[in-house]
Protein backbone atom coordinates (compact mmCIF):
# COMPACT_ATOMS: atom_id res chain seq x y z
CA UNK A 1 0.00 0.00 0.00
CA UNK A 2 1.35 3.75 -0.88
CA UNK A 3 1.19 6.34 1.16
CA UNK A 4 1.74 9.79 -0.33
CA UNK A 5 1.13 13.06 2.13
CA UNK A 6 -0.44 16.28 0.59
CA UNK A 7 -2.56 19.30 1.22
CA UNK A 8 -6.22 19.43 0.23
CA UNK A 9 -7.86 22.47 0.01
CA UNK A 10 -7.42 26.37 -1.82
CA UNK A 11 -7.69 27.68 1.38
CA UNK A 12 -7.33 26.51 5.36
CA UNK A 13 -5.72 23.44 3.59
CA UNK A 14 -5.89 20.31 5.22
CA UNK A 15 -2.52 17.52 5.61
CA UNK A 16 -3.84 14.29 4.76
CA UNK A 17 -2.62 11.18 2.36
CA UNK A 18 -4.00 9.42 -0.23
CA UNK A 19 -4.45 6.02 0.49
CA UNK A 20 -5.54 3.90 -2.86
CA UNK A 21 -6.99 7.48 -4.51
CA UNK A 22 -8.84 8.42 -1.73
CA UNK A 23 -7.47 11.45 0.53
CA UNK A 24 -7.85 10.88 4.43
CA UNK A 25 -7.71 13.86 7.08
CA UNK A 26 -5.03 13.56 9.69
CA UNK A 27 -6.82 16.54 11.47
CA UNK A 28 -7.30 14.05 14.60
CA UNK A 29 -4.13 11.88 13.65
CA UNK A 30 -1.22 13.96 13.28
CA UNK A 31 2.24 12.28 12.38
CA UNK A 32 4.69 14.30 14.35
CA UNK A 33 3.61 16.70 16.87
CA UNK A 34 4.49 20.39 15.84
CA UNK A 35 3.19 23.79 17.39
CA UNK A 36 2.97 26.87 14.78
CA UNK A 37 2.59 30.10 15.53
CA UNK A 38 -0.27 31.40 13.16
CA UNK A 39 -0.79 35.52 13.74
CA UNK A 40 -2.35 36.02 10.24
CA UNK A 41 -5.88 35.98 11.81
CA UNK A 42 -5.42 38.88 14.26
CA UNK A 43 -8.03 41.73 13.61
CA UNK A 44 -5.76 44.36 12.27
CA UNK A 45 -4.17 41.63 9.93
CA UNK A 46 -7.40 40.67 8.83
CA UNK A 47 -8.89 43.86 7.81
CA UNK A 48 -5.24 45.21 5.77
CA UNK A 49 -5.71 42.24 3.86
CA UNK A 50 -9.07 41.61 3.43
CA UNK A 51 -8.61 37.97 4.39
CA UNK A 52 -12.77 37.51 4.72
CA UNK A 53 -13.25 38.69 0.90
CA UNK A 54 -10.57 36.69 0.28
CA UNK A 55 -11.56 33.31 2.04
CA UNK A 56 -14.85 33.59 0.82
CA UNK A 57 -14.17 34.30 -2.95
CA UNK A 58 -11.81 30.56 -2.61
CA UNK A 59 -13.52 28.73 -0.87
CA UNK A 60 -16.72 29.43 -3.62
CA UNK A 61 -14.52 28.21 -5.92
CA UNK A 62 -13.47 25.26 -4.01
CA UNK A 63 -17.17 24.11 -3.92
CA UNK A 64 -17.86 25.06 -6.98
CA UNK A 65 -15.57 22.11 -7.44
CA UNK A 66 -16.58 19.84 -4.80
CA UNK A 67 -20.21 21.25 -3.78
CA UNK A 68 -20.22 18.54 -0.77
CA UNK A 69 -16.92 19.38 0.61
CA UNK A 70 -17.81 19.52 4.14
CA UNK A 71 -14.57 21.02 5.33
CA UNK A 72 -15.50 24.20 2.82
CA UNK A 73 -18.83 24.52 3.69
CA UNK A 74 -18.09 24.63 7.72
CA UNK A 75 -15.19 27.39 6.49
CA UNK A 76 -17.53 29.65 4.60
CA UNK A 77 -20.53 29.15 6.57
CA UNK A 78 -17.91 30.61 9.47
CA UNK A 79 -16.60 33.64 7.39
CA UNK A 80 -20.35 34.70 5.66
CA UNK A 81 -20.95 34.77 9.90
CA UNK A 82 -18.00 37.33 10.72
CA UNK A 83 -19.25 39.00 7.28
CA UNK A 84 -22.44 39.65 8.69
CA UNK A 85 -24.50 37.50 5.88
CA UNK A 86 -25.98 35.40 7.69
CA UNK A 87 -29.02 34.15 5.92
CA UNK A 88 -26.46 33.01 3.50
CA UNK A 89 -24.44 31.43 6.77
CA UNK A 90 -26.90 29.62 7.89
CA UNK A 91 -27.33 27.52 4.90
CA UNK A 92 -23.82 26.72 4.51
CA UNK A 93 -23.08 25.97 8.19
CA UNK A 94 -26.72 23.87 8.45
CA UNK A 95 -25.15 21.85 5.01
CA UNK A 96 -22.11 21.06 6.69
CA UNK A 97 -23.53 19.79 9.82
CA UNK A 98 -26.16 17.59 7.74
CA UNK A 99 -22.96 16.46 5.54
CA UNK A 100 -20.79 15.65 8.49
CA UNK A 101 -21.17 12.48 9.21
CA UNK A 102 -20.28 11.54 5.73
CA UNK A 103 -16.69 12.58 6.76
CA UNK A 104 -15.60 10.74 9.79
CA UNK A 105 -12.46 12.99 9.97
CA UNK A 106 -13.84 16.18 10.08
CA UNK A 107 -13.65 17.68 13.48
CA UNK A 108 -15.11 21.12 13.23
CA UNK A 109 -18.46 20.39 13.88
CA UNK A 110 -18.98 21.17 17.26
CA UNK A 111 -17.30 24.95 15.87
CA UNK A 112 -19.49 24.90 13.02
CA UNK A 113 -22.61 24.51 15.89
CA UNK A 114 -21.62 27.12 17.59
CA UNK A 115 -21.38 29.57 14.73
CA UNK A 116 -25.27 28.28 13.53
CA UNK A 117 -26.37 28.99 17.15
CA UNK A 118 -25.19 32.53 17.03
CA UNK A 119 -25.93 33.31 13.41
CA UNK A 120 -29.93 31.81 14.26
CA UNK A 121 -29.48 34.01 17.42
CA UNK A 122 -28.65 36.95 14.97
CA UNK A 123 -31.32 36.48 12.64
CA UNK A 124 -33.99 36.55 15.50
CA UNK A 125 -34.61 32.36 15.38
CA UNK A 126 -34.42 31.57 18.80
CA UNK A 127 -36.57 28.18 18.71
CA UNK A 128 -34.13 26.76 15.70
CA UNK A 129 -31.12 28.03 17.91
CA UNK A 130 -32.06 26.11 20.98
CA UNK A 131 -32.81 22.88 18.82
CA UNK A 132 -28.81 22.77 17.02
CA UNK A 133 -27.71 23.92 20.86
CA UNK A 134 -29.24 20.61 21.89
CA UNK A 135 -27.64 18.81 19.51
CA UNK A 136 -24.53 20.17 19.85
CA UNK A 137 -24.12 19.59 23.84
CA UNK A 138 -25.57 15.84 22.72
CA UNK A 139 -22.77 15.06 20.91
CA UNK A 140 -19.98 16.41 22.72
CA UNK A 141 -20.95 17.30 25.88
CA UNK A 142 -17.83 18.03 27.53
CA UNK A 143 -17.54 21.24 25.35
CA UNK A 144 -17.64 23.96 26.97
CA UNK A 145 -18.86 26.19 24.25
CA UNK A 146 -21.71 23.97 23.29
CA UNK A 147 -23.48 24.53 27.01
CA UNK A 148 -22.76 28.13 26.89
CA UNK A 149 -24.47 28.78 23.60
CA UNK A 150 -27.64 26.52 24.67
CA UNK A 151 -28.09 28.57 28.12
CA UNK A 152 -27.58 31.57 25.62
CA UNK A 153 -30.31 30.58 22.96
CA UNK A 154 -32.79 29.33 26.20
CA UNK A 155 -32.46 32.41 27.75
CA UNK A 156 -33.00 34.37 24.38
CA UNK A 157 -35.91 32.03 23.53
CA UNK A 158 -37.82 32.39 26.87
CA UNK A 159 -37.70 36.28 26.41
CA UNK A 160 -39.21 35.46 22.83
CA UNK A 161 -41.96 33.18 24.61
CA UNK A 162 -42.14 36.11 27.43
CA UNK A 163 -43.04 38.67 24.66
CA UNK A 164 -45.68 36.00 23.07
CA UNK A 165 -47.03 35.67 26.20
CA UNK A 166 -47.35 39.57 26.97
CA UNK A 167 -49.27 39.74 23.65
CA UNK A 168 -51.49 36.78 25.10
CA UNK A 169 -52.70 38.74 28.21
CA UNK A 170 -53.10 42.25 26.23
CA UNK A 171 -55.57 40.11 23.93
CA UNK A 172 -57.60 38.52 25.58
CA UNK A 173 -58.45 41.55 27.55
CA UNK A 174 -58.98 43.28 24.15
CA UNK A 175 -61.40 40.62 23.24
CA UNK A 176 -63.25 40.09 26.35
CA UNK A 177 -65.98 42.83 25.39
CA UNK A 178 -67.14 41.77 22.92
CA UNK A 179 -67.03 38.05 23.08
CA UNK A 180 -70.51 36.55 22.49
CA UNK A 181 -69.68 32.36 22.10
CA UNK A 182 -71.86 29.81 23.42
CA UNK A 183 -69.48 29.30 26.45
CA UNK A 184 -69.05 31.38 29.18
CA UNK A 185 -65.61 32.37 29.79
CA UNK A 186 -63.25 33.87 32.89
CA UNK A 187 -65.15 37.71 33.64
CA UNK A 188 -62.37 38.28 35.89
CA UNK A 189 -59.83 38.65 33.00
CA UNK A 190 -60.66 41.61 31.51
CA UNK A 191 -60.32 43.25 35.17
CA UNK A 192 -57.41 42.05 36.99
CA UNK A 193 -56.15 38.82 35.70
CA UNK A 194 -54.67 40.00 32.83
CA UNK A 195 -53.16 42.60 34.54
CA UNK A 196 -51.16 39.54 37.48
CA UNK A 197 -50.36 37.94 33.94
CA UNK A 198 -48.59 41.14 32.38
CA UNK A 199 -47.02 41.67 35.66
CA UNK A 200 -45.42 38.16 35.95
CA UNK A 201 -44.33 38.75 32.58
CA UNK A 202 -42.58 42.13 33.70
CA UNK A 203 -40.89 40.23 36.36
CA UNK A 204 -39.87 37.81 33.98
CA UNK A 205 -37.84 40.03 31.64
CA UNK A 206 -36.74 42.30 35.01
CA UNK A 207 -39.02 45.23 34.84
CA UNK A 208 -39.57 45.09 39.18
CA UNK A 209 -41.13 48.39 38.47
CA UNK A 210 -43.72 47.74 36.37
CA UNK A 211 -44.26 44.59 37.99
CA UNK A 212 -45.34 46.28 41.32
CA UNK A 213 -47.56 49.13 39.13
CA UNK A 214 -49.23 46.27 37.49
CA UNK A 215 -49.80 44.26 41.07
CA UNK A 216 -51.02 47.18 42.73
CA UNK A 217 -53.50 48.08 40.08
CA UNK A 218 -55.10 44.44 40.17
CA UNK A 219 -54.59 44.60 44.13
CA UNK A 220 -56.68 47.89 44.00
CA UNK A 221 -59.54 45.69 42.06
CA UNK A 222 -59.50 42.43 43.88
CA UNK A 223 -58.24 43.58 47.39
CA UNK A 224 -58.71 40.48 49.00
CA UNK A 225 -56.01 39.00 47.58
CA UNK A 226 -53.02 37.69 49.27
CA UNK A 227 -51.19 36.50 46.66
CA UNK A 228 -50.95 39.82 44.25
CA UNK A 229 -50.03 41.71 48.11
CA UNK A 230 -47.00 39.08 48.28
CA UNK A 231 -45.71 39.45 45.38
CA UNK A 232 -45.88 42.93 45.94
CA UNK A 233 -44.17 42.57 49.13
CA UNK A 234 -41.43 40.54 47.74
CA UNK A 235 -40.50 43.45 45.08
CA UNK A 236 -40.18 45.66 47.93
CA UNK A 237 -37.75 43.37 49.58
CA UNK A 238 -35.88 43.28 46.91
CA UNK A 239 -35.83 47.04 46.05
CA UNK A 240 -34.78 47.41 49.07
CA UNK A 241 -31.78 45.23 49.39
CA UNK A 242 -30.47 46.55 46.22
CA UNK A 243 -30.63 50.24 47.37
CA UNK A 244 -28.94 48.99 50.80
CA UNK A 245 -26.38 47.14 48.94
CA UNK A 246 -25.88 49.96 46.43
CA UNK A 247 -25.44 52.25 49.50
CA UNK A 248 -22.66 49.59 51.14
CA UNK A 249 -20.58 49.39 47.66
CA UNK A 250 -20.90 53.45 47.15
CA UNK A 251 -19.78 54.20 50.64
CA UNK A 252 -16.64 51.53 50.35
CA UNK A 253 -15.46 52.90 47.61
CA UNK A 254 -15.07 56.06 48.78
């Protein structure tokens, strides 16, 4: 058997060998063990020569050869992110992943996750964002990266659901006068439920303020309510603290 070593690629070439005609990665396997120092990607290098034009332009042409090279598609999905195309990102970096197990070798993937996490974050797609976080802390779940960007797309998908339900509340107060369907519904909604519902909404997405204007207001209709008082009681607390705490750190530094 012949083994001849080579690079593969126009650009971010790869060291691999052909091994009967057929070129294998030794991204995971190297021969020797060598450490390079690689400063070509620093920001001020980067923008003097244009390096993202650049990548991008080759590696288009490398997949205009090979349109299933899955290296190339992980590299330009990665580059059309830091260029701020990210429609166009998203369906290069979502191709790679789908190729990638077609290439045993390739060990970008959980990089190439990553960079679709933040480019669905970008774009507003929170949902799709949480669903390639999950799959990316499934299969490697020691990466650090991976668990960050899930808490990241949870977080930015439960102020999405927050919002959704804020809209909820506000309409079905709207509707509420002039709803005439055979069943009866809640006649307490339109008065001070919806207002507890905005307000646990406020305290969701850490407006305390309007939180307490909102409990008060439904506390004003329905006074017999303990509940709407505690939670009222509890913002207080905590208003409190942080004014005595801001107090402590102001007064310490002085």
């Amino acid at each position: 058997m012949k083994y001849q070593f080579r690079f593969k690629g126009r650009i971010h070439e790869q060291i691999g060998r052909d091994v009967n005609g057929v070129f294998t990665s030794l991204y995971d396997h190297p021969v020797v063990r060598i450490r390079l120092s690689h400063n070509g990607y620093l920001p001020e290098i980067m923008t003097a020569k244009q390096k993202l034009e650049r990548n991008t332009r080759l590696l288009r042409m490398q997949l205009a050869e090979e349109p299933d090279d899955v290296p190339s598609l992980g590299f330009l999905g990665r580059e059309l992110y830091f260029s701020g195309r990210l429609e166009e990102s998203v369906q290069m970096l979502s191709r790679c992943e789908e190729l990638a197990p077609t290439c045993p070798d390739y060990a970008r993937l959980p990089e190439v996750r990553v960079h679709l996490v933040r480019a669905l974050l970008n774009l507003g797609l929170a949902q799709e964002a949480v669903a390639v976080a999950i799959r990316s802390v499934q299969a490697n779940p020691e990466y650090p990266n991976a668990w960050f960007e899930l808490a990241r797309a949870q977080s930015s998908y439960a102020l999405t659901l927050l919002r959704r339900a804020r809209d909820g509340f506000t309409v079905a107060k709207e509707v509420s006068p002039s709803y005439s369907g055979l069943v009866n519904f809640d006649k307490e909604i339109p008065t001070w439920k919806y207002k507890v519902g905005l307000a646990n909404v406020s305290i969701g997405m850490g407006d305390l303020a309007q939180a307490c204007d909102l409990y008060q207001q439904a506390l004003e209709i329905f006074p017999q309510n303990g509940g709407i008082q505690s939670q009222i009681e509890k913002i207080e607390e905590q208003a409190r603290y942080v004014l005595d705490r801001r107090i402590k750190i102001n007064s310490e530094a002085k």
